[in-house]
Protein backbone atom coordinates (compact mmCIF):
# COMPACT_ATOMS: atom_id res chain seq x y z
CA UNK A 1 -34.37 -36.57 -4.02
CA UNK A 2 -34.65 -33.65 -6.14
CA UNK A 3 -33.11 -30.35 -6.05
CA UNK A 4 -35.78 -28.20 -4.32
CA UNK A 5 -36.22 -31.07 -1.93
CA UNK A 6 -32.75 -31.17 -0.72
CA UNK A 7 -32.66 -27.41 -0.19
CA UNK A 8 -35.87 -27.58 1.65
CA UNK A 9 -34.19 -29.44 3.88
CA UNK A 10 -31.29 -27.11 4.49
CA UNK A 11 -34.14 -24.46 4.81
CA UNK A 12 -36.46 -26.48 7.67
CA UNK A 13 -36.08 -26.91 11.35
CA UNK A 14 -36.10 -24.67 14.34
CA UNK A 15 -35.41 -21.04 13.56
CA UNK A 16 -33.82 -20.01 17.03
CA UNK A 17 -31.88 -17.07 16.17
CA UNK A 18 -29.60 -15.50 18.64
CA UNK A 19 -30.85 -12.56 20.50
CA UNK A 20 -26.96 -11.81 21.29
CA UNK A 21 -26.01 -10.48 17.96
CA UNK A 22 -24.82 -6.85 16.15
CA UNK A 23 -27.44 -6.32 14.15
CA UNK A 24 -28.41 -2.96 16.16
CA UNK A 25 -24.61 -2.27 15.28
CA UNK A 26 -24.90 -2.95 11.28
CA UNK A 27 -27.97 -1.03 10.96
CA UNK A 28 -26.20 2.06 12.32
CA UNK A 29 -23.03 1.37 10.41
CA UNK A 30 -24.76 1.49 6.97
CA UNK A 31 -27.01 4.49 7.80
CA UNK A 32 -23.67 6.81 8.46
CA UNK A 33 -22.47 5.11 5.42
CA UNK A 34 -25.08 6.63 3.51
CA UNK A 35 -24.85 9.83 5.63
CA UNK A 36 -20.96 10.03 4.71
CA UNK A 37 -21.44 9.33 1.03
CA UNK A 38 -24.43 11.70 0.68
CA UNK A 39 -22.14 14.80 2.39
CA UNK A 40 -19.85 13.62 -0.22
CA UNK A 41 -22.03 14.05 -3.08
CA UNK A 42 -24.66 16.79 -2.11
CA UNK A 43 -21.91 18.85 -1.02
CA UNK A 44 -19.99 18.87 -4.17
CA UNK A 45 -16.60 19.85 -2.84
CA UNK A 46 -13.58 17.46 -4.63
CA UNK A 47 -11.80 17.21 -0.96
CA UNK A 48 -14.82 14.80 0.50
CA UNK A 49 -14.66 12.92 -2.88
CA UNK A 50 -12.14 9.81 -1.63
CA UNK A 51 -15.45 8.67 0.35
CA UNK A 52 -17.12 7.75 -2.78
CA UNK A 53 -13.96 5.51 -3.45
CA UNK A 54 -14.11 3.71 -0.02
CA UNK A 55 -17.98 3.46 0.43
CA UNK A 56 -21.11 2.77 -1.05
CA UNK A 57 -23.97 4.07 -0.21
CA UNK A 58 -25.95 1.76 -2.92
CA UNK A 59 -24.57 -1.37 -1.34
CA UNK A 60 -25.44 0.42 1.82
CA UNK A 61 -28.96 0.72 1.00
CA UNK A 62 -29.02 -3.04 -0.07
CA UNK A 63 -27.29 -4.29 3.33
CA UNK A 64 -30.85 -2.78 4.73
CA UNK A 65 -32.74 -4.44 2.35
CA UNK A 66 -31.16 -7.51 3.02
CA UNK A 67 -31.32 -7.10 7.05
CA UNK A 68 -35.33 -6.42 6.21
CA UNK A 69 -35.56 -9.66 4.38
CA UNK A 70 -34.22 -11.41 7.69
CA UNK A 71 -35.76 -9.07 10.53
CA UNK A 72 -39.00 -8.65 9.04
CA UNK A 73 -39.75 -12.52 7.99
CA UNK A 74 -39.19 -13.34 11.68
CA UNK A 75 -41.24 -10.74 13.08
CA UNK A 76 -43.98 -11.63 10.90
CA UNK A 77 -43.56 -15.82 12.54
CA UNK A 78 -43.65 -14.23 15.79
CA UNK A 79 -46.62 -11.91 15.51
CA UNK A 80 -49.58 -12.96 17.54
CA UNK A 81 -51.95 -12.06 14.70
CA UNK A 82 -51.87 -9.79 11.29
CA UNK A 83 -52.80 -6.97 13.49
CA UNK A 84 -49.98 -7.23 15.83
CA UNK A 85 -47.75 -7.42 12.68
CA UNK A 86 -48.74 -4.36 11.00
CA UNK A 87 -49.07 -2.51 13.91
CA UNK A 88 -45.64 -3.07 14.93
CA UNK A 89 -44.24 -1.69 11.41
CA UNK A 90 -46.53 1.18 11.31
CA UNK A 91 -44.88 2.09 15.12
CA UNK A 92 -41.59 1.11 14.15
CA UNK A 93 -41.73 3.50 10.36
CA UNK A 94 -44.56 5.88 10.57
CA UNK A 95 -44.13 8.34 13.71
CA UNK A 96 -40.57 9.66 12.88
CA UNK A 97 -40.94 9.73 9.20
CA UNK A 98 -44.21 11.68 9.44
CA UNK A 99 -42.36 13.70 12.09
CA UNK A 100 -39.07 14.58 9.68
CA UNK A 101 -41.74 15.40 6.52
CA UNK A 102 -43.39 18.11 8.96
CA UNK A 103 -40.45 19.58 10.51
CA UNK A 104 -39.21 19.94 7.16
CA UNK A 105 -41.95 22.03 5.94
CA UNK A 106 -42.12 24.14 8.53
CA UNK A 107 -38.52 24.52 9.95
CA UNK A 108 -36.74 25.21 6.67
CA UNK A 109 -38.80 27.99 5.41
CA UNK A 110 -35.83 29.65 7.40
CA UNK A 111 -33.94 28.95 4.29
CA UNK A 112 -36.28 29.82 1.53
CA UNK A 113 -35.65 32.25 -0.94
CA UNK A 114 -39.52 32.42 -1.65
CA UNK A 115 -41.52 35.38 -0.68
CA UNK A 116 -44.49 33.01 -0.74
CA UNK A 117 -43.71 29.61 1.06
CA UNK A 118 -46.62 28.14 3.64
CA UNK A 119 -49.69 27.03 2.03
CA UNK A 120 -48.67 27.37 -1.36
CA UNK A 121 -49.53 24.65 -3.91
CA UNK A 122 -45.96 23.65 -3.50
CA UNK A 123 -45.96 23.27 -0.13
CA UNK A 124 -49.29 21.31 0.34
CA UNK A 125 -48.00 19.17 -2.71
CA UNK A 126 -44.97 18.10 -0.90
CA UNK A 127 -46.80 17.44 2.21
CA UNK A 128 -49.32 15.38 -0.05
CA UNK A 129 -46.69 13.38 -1.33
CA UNK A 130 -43.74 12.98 1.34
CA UNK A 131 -46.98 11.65 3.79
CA UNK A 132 -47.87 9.25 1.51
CA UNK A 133 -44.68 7.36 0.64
CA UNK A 134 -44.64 8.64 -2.72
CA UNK A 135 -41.23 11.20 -2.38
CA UNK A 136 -40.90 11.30 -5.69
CA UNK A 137 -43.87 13.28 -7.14
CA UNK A 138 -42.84 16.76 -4.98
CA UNK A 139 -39.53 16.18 -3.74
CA UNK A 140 -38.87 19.55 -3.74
CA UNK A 141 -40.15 23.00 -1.64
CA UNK A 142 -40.39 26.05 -3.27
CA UNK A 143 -37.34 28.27 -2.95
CA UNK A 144 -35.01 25.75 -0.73
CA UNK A 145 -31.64 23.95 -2.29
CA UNK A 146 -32.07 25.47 -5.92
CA UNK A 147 -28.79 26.40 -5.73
CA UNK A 148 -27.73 22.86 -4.71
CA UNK A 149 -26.07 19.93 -6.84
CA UNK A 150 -29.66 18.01 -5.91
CA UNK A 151 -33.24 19.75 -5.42
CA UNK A 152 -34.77 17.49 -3.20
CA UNK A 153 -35.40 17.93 0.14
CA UNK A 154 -34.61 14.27 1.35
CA UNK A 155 -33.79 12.46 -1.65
CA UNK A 156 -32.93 9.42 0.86
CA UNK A 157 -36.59 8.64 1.59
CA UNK A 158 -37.06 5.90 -1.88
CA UNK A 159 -36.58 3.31 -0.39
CA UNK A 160 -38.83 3.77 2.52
CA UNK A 161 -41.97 3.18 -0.08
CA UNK A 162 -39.65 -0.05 -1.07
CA UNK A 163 -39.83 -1.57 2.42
CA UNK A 164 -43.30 -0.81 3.10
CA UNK A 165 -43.87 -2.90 -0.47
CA UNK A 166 -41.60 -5.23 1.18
CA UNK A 167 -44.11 -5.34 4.53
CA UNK A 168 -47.02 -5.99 2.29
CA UNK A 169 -45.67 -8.42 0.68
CA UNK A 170 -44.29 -10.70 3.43
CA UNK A 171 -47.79 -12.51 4.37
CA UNK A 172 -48.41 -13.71 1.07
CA UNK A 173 -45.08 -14.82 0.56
CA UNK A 174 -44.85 -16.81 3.74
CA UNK A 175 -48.12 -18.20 2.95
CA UNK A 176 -46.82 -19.50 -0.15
CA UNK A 177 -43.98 -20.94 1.40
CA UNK A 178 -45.99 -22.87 4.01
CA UNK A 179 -47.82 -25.03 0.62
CA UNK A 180 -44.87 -25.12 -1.60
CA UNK A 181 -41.55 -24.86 0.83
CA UNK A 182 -38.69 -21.65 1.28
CA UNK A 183 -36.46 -23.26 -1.28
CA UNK A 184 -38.74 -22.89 -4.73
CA UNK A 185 -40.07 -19.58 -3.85
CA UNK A 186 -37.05 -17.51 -2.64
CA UNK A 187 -35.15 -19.26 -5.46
CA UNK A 188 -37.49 -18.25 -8.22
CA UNK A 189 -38.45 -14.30 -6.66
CA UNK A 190 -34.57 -14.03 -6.61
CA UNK A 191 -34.23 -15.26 -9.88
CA UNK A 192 -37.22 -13.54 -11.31
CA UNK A 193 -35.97 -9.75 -9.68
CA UNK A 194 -32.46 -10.36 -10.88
CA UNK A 195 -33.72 -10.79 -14.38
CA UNK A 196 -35.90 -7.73 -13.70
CA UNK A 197 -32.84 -5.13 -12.41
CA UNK A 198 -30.84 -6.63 -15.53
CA UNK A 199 -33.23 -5.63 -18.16
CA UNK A 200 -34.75 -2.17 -17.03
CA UNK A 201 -32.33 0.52 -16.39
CA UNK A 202 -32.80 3.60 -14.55
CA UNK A 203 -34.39 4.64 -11.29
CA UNK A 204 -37.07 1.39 -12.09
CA UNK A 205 -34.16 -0.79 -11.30
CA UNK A 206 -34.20 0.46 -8.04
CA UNK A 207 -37.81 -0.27 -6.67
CA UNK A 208 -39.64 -3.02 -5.75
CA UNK A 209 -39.17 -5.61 -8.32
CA UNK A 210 -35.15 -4.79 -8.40
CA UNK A 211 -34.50 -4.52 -4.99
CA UNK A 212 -36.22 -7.90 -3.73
CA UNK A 213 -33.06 -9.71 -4.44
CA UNK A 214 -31.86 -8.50 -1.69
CA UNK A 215 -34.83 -9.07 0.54
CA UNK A 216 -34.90 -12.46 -1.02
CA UNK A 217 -30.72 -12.81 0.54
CA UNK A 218 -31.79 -11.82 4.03
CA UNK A 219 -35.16 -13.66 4.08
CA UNK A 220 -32.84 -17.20 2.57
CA UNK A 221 -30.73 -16.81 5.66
CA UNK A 222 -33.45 -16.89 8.01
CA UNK A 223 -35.05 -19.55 6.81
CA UNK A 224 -31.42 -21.44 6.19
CA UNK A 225 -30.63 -20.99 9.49
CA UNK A 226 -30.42 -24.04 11.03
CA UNK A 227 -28.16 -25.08 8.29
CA UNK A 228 -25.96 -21.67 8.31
CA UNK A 229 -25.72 -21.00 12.41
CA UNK A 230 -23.13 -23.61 12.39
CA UNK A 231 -21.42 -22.73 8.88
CA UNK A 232 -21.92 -18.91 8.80
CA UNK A 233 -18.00 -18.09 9.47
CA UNK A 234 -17.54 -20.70 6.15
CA UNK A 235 -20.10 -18.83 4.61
CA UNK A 236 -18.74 -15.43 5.19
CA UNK A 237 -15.35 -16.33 4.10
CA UNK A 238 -16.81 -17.43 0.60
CA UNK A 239 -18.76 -14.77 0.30
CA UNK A 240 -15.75 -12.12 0.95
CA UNK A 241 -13.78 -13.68 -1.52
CA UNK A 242 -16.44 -13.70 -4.18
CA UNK A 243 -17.24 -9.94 -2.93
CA UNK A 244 -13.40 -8.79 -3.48
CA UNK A 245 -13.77 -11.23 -7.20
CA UNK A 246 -16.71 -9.20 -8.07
CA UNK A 247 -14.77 -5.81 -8.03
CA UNK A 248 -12.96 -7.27 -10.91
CA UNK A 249 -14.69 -9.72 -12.51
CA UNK A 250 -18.93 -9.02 -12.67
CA UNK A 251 -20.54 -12.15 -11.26
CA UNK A 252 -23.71 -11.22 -12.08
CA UNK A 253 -26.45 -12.76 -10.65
CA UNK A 254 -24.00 -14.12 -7.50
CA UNK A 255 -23.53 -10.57 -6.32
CA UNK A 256 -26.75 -9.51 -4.45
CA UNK A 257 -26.71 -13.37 -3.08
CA UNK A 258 -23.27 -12.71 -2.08
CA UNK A 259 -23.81 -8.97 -0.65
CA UNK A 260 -27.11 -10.24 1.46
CA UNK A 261 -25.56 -12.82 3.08
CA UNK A 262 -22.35 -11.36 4.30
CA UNK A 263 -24.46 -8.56 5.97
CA UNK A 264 -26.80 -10.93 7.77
CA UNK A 265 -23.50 -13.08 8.99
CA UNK A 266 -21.70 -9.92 9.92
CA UNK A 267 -24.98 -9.36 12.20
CA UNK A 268 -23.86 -12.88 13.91
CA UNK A 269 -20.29 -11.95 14.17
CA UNK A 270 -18.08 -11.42 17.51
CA UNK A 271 -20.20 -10.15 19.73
CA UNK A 272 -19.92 -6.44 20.60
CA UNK A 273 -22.28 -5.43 23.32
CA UNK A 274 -26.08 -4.68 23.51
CA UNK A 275 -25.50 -1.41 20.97
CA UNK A 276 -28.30 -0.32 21.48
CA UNK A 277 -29.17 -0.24 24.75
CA UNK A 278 -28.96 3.38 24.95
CA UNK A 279 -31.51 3.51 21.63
CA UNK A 280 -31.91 2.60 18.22
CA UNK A 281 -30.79 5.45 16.76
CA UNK A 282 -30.23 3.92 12.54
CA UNK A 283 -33.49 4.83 11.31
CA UNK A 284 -33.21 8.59 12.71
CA UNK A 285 -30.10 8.89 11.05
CA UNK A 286 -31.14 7.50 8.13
CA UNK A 287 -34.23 9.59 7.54
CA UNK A 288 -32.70 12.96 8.85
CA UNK A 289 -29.09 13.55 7.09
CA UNK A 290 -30.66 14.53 3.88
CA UNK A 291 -31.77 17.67 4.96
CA UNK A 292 -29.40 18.81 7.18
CA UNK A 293 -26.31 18.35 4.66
CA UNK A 294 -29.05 19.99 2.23
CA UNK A 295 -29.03 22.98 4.72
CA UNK A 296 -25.46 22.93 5.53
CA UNK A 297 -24.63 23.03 1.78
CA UNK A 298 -27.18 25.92 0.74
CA UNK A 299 -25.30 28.22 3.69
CA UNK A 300 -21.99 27.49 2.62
CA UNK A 301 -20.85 25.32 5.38
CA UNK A 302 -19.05 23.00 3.11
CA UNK A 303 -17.55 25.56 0.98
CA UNK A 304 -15.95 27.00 3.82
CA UNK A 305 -14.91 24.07 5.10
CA UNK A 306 -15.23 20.79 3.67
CA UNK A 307 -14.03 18.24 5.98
CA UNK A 308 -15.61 20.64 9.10
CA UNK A 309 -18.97 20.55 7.58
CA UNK A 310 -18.81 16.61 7.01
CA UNK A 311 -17.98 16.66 11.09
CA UNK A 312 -21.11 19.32 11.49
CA UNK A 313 -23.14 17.46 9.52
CA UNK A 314 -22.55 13.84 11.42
CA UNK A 315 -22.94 15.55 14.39
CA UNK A 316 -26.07 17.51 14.13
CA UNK A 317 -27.18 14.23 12.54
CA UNK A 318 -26.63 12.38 15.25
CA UNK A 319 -28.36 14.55 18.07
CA UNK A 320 -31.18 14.71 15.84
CA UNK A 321 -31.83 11.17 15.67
CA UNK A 322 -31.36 11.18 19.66
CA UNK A 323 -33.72 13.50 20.22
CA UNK A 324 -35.97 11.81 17.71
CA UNK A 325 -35.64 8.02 19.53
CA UNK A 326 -36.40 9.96 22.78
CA UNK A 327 -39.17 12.02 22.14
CA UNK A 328 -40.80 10.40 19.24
CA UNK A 329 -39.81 6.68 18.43
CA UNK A 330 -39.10 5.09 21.65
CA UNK A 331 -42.77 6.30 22.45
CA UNK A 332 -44.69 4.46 20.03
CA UNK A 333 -42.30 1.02 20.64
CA UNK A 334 -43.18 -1.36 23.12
CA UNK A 335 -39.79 -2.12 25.61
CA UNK A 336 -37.59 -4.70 24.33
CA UNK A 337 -35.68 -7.35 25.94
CA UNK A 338 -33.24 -7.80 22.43
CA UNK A 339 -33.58 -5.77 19.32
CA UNK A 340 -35.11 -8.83 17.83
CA UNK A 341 -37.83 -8.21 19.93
CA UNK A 342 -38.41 -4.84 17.33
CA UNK A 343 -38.07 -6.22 14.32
């Protein structure tokens, strides 16, 4: 038996994945990590600068990535049709991200230090752009944050145009897997992107071809799942001593392997409740904390008070992606009797 045979094995059988899990939980937990770290950084103030020592919000980001790669490969199995598939990620990303890009443009002119601000060239430009996924050719509006340590407007919004490459690209990939098997082809795109991030620097590390490593870690685990529902405590073990390793010894390669799977078997940890019963309230977070530390910042909230404008900031945050699962998201998703059911 050869080596892609055996690990087809360990990567066939009956995917039936627990709809008791914390995955609702995780998602929530890395998008305030990325809230906390981004207060940190946009606000400039040396007091909130310990967070940057105790979180990351790059392997943040990646923990999503890797939770995509696992979520979104099932939901795909589970679609009806092509159609029911890309109409439930177009409901689950589109309506509060086009939402945040308009409120944007027309709430913070309140801000602006431009005489001119509606319907300039600017402001259709960054309307142009934001819509379409493409952030970074008008991240900015004209007059707002230039006094800031960053410009944008929502400089979290990258990766967004990431996963919707990552959407796209799931069909073809799982029809590749049904000639060939999971093993060879989640083995070789992992390979192939970690060879990718290691040879172009920059912000090109960070898009599609670099980050499907990490999509490639989440989507392994779902289809290794029959061998890892019984070994996933063994697994996570290994991979949080080889995590703690990496901090002083690079492992390369290992890491994004390492960092995937740990997230995915902290999502099938001890169980903590339905989270999200009340609302799944990770993606509002995620998609609104830019601006309003942005806005906090430009006013001087954080000057005055560092460690009471981190508190402001969470908690204006977090009503806003409340009020954004009630009104807007919650909408345009059909109910759910797990979050599984919304992947």
């Amino acid at each position: 038996m050869n080596f892609f045979a055996m690990c087809n094995g360990m990567f066939s059988g009956s995917k039936n994945i627990p709809a008791r899990n914390n995955f609702d939980l995780v998602r929530f937990c890395l998008a305030m990590v990325v809230c906390w770290v981004h207060a940190s950084i946009l606000s400039g103030q040396p007091a909130l600068a310990p967070i940057q020592d105790f979180l990351s919000s790059e392997i943040a980001v990646q923990g999503f990535f890797a939770v995509s790669g696992f979520l979104i490969l099932m939901s795909y199995e589970r679609s009806s049709s092509m159609k029911s598939y890309v109409e439930k990620r177009v409901r689950r990303l589109v309506p509060a991200y086009v939402t945040v890009i308009v409120l944007s443009a027309l709430l913070l002119s309140a801000f602006s230090s431009a005489q001119d601000f509606f319907f300039t060239r600017e402001w259709w430009a960054y309307l142009a752009a934001n819509l379409s996924y493409l952030n970074f050719l008008h991240p900015e509006l004209p007059g707002l944050f230039q006094g800031n340590v960053v410009h944008a407007v929502n400089g979290a919004l990258w990766t967004l145009k990431v996963e919707i490459a990552f959407y796209l690209s799931v069909p073809a990939l799982v029809w590749i897997i049904g000639r060939v098997g999971a093993a060879p082809v989640l083995l070789s795109t992992f390979v192939l992107s970690s060879i990718y991030a290691s040879f172009v620097g920059g912000p090109l590390q960070h898009q599609l071809p670099g980050e499907l490593r990490y999509f490639m870690a989440g989507a392994a685990c779902y289809y290794g799942w029959p061998y890892l529902q019984n070994r996933w405590k063994l697994v996570a073990a290994i991979c949080v001593a080889l995590f703690v390793i990496g901090k002083f010894i690079p492992l390369g390669f290992i890491m994004p392997a390492v960092v995937g799977t740990l997230v995915i078997c902290t999502g099938f940890a001890l169980y903590l409740g339905d989270f999200g019963k009340y609302g799944d309230f990770s993606y509002g977070v995620y998609i609104l904390h830019f601006p309003i530390i942005q806005t906090l910042t430009q006013t001087g909230v954080f000057e005055r008070s560092p460690w009471g404008g981190l508190l402001l900031a969470v908690a204006l945050t977090l009503a806003g992606a409340v009020i954004l699962w009630k009104l807007i998201e919650s909408r345009f998703l059909r109910r759910r009797n797990s979050n599984l059911d919304m992947a």
